[in-house]
PDB file of N, CA and C in Angstrom:
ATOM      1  N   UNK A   1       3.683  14.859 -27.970  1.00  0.00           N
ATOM      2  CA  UNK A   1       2.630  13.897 -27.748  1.00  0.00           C
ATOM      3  C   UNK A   1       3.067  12.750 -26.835  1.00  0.00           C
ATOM      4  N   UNK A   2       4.188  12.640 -26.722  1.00  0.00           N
ATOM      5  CA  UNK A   2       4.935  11.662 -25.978  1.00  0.00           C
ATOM      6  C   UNK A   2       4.789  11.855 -24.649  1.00  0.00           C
ATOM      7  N   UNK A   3       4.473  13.344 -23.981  1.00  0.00           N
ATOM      8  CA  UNK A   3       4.604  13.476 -22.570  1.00  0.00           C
ATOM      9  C   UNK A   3       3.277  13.134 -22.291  1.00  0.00           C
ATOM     10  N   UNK A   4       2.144  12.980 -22.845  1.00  0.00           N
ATOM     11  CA  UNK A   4       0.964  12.777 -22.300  1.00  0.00           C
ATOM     12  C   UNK A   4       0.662  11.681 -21.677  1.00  0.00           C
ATOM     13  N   UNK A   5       1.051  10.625 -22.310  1.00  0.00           N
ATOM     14  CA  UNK A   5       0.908   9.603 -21.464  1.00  0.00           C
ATOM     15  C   UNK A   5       1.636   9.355 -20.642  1.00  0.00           C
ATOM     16  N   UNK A   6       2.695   9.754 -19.883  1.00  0.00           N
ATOM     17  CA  UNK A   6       3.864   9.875 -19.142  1.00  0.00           C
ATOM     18  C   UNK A   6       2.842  10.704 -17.421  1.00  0.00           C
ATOM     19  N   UNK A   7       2.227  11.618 -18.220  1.00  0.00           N
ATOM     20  CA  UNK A   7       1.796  12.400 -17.219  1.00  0.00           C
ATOM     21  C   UNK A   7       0.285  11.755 -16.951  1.00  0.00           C
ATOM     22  N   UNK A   8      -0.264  11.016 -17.601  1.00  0.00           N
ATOM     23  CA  UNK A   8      -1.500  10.241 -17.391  1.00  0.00           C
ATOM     24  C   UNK A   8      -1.208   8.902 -16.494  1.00  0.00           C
ATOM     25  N   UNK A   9      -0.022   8.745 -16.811  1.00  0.00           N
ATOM     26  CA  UNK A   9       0.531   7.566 -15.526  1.00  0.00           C
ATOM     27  C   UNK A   9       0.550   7.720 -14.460  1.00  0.00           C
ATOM     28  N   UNK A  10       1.337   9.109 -13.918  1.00  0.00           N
ATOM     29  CA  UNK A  10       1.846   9.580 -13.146  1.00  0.00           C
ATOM     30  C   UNK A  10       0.265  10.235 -12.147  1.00  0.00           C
ATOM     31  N   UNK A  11      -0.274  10.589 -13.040  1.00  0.00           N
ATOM     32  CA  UNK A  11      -1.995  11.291 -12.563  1.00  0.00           C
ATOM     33  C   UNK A  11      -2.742   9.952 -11.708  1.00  0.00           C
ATOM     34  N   UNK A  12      -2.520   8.635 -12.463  1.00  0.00           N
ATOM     35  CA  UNK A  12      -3.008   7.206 -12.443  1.00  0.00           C
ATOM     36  C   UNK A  12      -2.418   6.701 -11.128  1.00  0.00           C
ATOM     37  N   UNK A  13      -0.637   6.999 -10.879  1.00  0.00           N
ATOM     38  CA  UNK A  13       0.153   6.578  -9.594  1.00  0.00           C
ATOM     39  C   UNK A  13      -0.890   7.270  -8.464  1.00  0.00           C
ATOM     40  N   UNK A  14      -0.807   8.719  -8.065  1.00  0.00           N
ATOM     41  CA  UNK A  14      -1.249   9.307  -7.418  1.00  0.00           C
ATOM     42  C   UNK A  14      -2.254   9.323  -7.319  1.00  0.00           C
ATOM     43  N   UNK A  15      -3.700   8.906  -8.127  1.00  0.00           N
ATOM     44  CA  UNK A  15      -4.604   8.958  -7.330  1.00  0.00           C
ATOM     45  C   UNK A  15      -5.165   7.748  -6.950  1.00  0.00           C
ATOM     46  N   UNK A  16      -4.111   6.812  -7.309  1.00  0.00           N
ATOM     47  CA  UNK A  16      -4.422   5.059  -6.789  1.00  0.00           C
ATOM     48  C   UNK A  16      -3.806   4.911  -5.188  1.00  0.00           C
ATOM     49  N   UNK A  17      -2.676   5.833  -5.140  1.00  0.00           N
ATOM     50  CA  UNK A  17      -1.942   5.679  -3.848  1.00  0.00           C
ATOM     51  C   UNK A  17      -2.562   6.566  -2.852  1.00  0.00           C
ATOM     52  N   UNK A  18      -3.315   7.105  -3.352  1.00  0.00           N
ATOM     53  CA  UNK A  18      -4.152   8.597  -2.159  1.00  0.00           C
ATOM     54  C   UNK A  18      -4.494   7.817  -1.021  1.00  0.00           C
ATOM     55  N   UNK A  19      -5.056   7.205  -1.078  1.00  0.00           N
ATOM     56  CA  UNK A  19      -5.497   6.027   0.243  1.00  0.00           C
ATOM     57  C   UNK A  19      -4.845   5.311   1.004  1.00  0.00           C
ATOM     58  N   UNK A  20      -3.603   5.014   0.533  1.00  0.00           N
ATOM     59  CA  UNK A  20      -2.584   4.205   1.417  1.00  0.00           C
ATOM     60  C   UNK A  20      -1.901   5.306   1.928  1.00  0.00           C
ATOM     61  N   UNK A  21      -1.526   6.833   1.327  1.00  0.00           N
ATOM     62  CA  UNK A  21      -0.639   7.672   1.721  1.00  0.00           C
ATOM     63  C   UNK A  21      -1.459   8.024   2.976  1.00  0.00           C
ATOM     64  N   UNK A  22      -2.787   8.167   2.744  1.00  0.00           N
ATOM     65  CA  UNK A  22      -3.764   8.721   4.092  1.00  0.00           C
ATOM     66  C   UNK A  22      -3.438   7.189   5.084  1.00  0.00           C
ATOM     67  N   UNK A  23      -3.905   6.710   5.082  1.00  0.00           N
ATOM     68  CA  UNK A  23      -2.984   5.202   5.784  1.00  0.00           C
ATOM     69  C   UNK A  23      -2.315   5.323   6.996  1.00  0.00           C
ATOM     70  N   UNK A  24      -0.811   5.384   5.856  1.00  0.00           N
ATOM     71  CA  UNK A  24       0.293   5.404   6.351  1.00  0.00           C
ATOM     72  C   UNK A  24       0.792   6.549   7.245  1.00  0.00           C
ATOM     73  N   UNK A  25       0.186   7.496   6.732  1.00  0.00           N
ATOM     74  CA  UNK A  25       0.329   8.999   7.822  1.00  0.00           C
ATOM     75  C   UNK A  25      -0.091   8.669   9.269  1.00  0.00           C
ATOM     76  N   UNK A  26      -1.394   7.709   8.972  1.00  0.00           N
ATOM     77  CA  UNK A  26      -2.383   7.878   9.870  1.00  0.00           C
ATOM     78  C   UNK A  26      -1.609   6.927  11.033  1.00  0.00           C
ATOM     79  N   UNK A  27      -1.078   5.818  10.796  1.00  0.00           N
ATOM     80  CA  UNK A  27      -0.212   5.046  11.633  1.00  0.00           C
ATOM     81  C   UNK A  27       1.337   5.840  11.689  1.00  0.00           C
ATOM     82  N   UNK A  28       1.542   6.710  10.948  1.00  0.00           N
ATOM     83  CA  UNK A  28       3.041   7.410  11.596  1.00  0.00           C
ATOM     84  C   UNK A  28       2.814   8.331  12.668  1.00  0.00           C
ATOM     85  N   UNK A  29       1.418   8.686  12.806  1.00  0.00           N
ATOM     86  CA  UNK A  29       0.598   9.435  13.751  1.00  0.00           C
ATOM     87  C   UNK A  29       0.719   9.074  15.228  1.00  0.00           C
ATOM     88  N   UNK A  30      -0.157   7.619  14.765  1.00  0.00           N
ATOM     89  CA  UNK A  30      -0.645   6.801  15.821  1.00  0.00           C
ATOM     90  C   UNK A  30       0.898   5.994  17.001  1.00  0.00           C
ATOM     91  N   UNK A  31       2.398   6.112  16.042  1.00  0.00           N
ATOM     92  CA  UNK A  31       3.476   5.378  16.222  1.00  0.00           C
ATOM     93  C   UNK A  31       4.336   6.341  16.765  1.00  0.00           C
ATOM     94  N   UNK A  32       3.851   7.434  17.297  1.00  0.00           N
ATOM     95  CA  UNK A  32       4.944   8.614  17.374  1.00  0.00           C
ATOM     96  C   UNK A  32       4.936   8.207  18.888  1.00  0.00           C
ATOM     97  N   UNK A  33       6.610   8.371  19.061  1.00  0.00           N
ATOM     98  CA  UNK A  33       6.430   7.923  21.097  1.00  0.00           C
ATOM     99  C   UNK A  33       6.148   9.122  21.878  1.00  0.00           C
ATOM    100  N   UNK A  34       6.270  10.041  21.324  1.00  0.00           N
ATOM    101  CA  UNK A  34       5.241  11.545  22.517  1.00  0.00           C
ATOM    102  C   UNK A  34       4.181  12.112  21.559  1.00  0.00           C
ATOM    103  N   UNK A  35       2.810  10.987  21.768  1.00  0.00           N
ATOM    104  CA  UNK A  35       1.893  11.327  20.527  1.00  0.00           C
ATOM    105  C   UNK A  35       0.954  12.657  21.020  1.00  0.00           C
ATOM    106  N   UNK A  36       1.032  13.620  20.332  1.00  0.00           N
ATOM    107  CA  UNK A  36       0.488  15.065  20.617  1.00  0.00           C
ATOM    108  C   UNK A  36      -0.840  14.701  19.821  1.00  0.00           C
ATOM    109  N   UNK A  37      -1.843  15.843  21.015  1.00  0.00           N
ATOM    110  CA  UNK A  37      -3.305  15.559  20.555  1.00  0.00           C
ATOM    111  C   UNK A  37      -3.393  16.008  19.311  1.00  0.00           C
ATOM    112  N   UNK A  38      -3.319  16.698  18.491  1.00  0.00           N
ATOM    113  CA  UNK A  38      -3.287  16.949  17.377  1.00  0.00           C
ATOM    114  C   UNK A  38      -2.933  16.134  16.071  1.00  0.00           C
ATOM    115  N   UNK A  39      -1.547  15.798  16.667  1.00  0.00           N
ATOM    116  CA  UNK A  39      -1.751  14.457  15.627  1.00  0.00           C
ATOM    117  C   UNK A  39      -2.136  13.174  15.398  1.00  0.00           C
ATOM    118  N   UNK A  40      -2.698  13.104  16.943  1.00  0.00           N
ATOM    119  CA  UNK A  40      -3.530  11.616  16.867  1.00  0.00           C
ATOM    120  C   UNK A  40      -5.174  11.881  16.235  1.00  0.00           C
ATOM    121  N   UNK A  41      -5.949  13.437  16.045  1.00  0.00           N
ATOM    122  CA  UNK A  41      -7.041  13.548  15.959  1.00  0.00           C
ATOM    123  C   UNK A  41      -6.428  13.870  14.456  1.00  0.00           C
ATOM    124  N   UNK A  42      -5.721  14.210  14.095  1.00  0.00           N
ATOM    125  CA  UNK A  42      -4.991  14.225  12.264  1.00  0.00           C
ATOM    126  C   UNK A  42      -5.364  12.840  11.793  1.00  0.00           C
ATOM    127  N   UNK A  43      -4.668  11.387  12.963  1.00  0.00           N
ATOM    128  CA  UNK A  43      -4.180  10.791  12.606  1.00  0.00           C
ATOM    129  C   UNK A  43      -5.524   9.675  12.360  1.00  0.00           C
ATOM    130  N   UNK A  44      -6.470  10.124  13.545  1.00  0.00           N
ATOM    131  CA  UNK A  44      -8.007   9.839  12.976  1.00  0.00           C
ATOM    132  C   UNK A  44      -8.826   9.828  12.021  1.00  0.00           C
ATOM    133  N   UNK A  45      -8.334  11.321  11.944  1.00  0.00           N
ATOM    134  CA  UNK A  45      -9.053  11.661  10.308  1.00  0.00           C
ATOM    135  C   UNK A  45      -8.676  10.913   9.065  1.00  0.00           C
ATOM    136  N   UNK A  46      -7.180  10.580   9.212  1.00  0.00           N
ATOM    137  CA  UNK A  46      -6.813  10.317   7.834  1.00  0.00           C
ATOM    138  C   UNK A  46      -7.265   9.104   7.955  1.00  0.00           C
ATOM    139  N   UNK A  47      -7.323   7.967   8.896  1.00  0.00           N
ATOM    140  CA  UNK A  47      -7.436   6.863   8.892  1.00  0.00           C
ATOM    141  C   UNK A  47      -9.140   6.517   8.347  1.00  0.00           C
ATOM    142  N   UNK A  48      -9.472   7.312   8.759  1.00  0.00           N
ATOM    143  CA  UNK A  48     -11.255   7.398   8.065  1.00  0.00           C
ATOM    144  C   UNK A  48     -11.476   7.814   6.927  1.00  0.00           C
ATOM    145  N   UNK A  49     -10.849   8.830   6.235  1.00  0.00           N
ATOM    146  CA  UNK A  49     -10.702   9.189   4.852  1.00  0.00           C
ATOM    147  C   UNK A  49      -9.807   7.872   4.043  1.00  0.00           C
ATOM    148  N   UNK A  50      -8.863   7.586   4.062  1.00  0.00           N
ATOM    149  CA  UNK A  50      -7.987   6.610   3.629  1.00  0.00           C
ATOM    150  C   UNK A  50      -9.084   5.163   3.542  1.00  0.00           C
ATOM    151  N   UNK A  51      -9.547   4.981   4.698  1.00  0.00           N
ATOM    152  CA  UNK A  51     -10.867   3.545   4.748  1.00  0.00           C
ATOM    153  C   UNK A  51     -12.020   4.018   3.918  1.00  0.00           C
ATOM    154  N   UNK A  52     -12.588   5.439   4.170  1.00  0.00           N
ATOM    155  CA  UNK A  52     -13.182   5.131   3.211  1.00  0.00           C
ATOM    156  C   UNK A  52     -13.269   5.857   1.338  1.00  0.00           C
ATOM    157  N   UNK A  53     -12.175   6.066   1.840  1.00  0.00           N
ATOM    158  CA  UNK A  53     -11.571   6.368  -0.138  1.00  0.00           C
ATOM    159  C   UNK A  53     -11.540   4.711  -0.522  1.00  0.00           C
ATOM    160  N   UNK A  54     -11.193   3.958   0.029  1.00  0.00           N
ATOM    161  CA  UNK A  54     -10.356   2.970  -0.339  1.00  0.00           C
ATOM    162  C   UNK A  54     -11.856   1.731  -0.478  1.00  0.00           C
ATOM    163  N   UNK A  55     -12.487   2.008   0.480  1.00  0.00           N
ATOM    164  CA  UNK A  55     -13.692   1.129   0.584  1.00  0.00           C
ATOM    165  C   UNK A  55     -14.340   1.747  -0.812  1.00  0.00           C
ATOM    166  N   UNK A  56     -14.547   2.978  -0.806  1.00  0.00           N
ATOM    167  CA  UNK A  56     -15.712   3.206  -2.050  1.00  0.00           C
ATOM    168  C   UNK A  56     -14.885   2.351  -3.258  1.00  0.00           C
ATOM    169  N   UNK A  57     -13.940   2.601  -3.794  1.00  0.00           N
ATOM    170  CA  UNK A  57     -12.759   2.510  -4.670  1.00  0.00           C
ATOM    171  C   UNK A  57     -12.925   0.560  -4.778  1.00  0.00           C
ATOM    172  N   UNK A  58     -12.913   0.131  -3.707  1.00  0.00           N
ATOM    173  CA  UNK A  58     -13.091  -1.366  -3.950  1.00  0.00           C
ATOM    174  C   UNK A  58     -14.263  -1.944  -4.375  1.00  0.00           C
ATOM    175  N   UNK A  59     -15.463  -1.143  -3.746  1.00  0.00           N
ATOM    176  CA  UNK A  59     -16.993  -1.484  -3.916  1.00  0.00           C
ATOM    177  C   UNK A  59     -16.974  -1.503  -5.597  1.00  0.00           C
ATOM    178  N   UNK A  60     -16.565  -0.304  -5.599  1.00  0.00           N
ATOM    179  CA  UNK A  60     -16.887  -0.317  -7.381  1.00  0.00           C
ATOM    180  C   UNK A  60     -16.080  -1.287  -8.139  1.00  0.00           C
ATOM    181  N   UNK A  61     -15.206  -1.953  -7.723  1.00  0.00           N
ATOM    182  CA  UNK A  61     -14.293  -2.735  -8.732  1.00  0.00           C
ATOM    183  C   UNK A  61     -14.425  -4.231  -7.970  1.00  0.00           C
ATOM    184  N   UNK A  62     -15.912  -4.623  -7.541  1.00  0.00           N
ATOM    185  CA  UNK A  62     -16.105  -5.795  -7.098  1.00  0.00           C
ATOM    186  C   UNK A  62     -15.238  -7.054  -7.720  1.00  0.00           C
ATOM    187  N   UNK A  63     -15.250  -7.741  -7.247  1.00  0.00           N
ATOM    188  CA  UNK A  63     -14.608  -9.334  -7.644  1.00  0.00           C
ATOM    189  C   UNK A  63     -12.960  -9.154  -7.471  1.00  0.00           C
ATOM    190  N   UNK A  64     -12.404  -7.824  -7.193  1.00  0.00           N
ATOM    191  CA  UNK A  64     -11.163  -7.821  -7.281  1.00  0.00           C
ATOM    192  C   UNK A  64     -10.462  -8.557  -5.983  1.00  0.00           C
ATOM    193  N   UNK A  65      -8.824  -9.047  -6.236  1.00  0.00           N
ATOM    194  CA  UNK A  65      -8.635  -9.775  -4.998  1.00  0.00           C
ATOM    195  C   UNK A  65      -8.101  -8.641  -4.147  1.00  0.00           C
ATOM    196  N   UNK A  66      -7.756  -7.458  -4.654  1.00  0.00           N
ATOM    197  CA  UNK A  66      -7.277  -6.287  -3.793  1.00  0.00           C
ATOM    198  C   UNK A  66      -8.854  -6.173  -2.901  1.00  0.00           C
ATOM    199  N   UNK A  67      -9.608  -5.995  -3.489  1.00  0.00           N
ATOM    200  CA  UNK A  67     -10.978  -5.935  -2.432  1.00  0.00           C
ATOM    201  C   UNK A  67     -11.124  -7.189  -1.210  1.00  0.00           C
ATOM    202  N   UNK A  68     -10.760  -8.266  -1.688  1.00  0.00           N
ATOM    203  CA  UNK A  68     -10.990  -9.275  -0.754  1.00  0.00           C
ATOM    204  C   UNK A  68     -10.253  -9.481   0.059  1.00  0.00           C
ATOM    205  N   UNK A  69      -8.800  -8.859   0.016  1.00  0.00           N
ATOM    206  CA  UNK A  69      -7.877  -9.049   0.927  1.00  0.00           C
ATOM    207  C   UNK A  69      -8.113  -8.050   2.096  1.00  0.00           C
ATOM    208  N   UNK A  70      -8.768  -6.575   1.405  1.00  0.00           N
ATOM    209  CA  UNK A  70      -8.947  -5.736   2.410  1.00  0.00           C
ATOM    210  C   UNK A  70     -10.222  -5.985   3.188  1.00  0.00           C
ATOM    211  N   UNK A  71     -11.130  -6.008   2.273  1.00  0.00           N
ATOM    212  CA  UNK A  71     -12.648  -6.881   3.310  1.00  0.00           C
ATOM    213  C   UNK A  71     -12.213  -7.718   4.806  1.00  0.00           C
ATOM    214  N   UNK A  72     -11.320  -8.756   4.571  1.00  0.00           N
ATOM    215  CA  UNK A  72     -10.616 -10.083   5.105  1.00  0.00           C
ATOM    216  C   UNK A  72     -10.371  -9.570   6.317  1.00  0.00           C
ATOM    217  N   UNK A  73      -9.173  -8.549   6.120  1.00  0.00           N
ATOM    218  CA  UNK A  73      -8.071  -7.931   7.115  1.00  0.00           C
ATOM    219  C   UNK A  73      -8.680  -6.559   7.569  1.00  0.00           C
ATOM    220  N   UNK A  74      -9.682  -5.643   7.030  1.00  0.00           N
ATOM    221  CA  UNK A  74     -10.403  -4.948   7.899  1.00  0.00           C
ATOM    222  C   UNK A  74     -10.738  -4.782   9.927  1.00  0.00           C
ATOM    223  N   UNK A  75     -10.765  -5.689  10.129  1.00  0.00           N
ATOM    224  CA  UNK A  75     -10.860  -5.740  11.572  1.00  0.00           C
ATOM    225  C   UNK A  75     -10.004  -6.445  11.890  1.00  0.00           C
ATOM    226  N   UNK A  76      -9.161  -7.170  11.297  1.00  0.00           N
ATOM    227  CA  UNK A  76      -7.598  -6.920  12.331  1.00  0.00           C
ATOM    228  C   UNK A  76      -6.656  -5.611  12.057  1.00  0.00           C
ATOM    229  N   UNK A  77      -6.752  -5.191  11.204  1.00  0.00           N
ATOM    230  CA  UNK A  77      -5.828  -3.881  11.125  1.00  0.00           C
ATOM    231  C   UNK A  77      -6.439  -3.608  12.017  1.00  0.00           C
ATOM    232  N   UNK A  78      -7.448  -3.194  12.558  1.00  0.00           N
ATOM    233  CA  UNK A  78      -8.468  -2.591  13.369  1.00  0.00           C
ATOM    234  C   UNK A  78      -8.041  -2.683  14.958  1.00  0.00           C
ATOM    235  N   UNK A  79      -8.115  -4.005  15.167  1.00  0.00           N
ATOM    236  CA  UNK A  79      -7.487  -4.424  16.566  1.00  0.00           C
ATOM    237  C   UNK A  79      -6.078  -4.496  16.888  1.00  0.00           C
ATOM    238  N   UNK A  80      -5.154  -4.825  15.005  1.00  0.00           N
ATOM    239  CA  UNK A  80      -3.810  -4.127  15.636  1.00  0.00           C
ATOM    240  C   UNK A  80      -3.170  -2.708  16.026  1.00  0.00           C
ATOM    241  N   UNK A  81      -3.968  -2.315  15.269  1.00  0.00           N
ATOM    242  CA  UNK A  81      -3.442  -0.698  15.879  1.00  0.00           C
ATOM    243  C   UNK A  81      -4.480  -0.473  17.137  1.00  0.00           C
ATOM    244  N   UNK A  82      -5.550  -0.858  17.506  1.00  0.00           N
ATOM    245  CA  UNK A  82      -5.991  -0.382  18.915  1.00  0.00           C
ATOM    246  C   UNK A  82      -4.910  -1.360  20.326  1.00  0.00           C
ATOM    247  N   UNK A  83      -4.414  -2.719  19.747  1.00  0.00           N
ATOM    248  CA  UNK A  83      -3.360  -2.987  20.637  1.00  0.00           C
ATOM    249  C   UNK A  83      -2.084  -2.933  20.448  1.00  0.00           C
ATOM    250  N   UNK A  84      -1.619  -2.269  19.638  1.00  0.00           N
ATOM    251  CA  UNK A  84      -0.101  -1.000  19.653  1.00  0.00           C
ATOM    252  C   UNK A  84      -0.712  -0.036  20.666  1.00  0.00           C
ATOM    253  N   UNK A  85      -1.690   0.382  20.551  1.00  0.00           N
ATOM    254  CA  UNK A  85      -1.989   1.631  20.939  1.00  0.00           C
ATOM    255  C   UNK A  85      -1.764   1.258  22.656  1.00  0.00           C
ATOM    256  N   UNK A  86      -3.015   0.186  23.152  1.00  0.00           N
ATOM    257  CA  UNK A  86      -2.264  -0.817  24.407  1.00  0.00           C
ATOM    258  C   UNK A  86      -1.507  -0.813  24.696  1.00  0.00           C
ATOM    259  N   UNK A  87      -0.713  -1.405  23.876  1.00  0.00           N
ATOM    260  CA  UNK A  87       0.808  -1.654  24.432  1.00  0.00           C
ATOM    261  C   UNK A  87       1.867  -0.428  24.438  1.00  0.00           C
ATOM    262  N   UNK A  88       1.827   0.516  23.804  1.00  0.00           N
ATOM    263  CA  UNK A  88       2.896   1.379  23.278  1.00  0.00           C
ATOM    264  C   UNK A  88       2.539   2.235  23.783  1.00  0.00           C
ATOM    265  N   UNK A  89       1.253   2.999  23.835  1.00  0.00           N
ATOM    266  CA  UNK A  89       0.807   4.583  23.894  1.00  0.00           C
ATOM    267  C   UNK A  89      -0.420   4.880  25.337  1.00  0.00           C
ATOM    268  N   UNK A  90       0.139   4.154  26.152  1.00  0.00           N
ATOM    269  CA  UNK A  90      -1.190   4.484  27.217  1.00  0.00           C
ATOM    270  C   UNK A  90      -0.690   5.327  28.275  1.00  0.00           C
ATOM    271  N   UNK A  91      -0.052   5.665  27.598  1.00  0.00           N
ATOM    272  CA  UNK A  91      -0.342   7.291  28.872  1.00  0.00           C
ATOM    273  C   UNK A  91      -0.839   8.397  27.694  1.00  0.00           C
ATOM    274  N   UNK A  92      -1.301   8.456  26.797  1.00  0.00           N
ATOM    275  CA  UNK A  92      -2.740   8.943  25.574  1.00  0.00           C
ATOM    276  C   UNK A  92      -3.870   8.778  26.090  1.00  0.00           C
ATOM    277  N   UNK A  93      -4.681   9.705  26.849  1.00  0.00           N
ATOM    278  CA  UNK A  93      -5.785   9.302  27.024  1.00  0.00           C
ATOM    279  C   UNK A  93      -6.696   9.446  25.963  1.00  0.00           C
ATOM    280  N   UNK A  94      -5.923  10.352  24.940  1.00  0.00           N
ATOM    281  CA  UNK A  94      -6.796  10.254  23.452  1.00  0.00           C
ATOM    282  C   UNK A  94      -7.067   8.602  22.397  1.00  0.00           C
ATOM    283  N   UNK A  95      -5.318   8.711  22.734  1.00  0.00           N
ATOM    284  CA  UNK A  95      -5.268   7.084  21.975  1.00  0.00           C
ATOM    285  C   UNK A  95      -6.128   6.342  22.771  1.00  0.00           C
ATOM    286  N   UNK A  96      -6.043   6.357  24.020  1.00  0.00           N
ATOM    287  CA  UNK A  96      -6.559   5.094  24.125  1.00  0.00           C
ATOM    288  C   UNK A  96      -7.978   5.352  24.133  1.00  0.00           C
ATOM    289  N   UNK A  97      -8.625   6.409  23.839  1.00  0.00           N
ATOM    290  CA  UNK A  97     -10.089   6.675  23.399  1.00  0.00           C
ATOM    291  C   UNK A  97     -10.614   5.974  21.854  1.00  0.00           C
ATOM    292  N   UNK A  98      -9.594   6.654  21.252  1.00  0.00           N
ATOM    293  CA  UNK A  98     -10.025   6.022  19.584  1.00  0.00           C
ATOM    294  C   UNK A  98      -9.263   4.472  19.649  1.00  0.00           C
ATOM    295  N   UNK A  99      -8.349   3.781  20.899  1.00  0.00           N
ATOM    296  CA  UNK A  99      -8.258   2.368  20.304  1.00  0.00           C
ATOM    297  C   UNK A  99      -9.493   1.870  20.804  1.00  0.00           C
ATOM    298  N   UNK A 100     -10.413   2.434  21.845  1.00  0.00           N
ATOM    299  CA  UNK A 100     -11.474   1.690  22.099  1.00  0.00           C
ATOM    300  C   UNK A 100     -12.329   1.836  21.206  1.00  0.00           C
ATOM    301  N   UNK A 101     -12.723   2.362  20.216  1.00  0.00           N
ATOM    302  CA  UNK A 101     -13.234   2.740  19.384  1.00  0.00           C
ATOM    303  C   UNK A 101     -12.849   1.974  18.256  1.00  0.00           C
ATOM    304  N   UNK A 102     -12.113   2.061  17.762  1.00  0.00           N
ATOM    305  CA  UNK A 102     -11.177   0.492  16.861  1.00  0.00           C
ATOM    306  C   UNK A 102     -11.921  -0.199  17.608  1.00  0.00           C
ATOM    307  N   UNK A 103     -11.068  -0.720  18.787  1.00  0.00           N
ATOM    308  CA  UNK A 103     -11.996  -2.001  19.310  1.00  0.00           C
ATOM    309  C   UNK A 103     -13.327  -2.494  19.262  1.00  0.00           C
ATOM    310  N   UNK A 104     -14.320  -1.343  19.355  1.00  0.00           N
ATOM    311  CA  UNK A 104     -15.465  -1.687  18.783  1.00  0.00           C
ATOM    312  C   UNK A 104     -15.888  -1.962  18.080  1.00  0.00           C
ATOM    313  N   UNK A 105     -15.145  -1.330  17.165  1.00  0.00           N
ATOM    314  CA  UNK A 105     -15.885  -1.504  15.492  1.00  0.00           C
ATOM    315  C   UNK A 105     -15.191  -2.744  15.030  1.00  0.00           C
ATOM    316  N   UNK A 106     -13.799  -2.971  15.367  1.00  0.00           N
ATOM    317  CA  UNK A 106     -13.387  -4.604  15.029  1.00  0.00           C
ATOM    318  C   UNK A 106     -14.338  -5.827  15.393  1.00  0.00           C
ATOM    319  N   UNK A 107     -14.745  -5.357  16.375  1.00  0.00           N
ATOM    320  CA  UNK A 107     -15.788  -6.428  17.287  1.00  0.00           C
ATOM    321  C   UNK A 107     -16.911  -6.477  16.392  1.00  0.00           C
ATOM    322  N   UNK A 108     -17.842  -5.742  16.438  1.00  0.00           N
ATOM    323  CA  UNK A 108     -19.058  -5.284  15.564  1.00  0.00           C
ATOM    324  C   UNK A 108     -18.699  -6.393  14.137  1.00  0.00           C
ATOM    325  N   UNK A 109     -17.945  -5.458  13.201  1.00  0.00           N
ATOM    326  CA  UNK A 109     -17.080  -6.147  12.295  1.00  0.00           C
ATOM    327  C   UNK A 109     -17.159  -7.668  12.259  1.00  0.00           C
ATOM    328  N   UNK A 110     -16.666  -8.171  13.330  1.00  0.00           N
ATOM    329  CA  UNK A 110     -16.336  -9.634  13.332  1.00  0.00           C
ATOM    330  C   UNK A 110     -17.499 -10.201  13.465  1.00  0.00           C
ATOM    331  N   UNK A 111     -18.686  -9.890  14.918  1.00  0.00           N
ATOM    332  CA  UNK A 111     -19.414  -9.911  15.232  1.00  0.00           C
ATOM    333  C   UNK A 111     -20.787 -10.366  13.896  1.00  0.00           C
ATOM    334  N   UNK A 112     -20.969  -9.109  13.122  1.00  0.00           N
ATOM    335  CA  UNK A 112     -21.897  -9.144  11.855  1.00  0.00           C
ATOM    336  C   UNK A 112     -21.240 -10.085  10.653  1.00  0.00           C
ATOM    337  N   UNK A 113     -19.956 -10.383  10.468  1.00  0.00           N
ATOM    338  CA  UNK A 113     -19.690 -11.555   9.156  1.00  0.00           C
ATOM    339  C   UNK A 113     -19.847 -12.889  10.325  1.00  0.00           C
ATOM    340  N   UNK A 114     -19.753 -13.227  11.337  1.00  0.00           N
ATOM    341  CA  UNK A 114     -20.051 -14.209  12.160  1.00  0.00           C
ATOM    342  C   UNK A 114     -21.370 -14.808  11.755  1.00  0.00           C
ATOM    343  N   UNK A 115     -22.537 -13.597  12.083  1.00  0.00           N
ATOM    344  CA  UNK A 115     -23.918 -13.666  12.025  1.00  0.00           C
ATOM    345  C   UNK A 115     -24.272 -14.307  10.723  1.00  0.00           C
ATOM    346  N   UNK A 116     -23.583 -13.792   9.766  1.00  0.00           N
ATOM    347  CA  UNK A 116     -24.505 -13.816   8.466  1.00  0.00           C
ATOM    348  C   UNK A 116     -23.754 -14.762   7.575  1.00  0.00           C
ATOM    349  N   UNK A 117     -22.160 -15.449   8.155  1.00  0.00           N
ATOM    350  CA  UNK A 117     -21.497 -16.392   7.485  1.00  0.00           C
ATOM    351  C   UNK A 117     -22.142 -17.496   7.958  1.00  0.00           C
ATOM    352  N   UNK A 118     -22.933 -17.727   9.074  1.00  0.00           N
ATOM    353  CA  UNK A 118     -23.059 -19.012   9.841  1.00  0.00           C
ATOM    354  C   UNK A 118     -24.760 -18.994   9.195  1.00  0.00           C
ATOM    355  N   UNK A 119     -25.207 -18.452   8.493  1.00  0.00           N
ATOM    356  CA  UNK A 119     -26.634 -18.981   8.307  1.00  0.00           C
ATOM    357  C   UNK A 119     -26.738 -19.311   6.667  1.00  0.00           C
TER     358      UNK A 119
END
């Protein structure tokens, strides 16, 4: 009876970390210095699965400060990895497709809490 909760922890680690592991792939992707198309369109995916595992996961556990920190920093993660991508990876004509794409949506992002903080 002792291992059950051992293994209910362990069930609890892993499916709290699913979202940062998609993450972190997704920027070991994006950080590789001969980035192959494949793993930057991997590295897409995960980054959209990981945001929004992680977004649903916060919605539901409103008031938390883990939610507010990520709300906050949402569109600068956003614009820092589209300017790594700038700076580091532009001979990618993929990268530098999806950092413009970051870039947009950081903008947008900033753009709409601008709108609706100022009224």
């Amino acid at each position: 009876m002792t291992r059950r909760p051992a293994i209910k922890k362990l069930e609890q680690f892993f499916y709290e970390s699913k979202p940062f592991l998609c993450l972190a792939l997704a920027v070991y992707a994006f950080a590789s210095p001969e980035p192959n198309r494949i793993a930057l369109l991997c590295g897409l995916a995960l980054l959209v699965a990981g945001t929004f595992i992680l977004r649903g996961r916060l919605k539901n556990r409103r008031g938390s400060a883990l939610e507010m920190v990520w709300y906050e920093a949402q569109p600068f993660l956003y614009l820092g990895v589209a300017g790594y991508v700038f700076l580091y990876q532009r001979t990618s004509k993929i990268a530098i497709g999806f950092a413009m794409l970051l870039l947009f949506c950081a903008t947008m992002i900033l753009q709409w809490r601008y709108k609706n903080r100022s009224n």
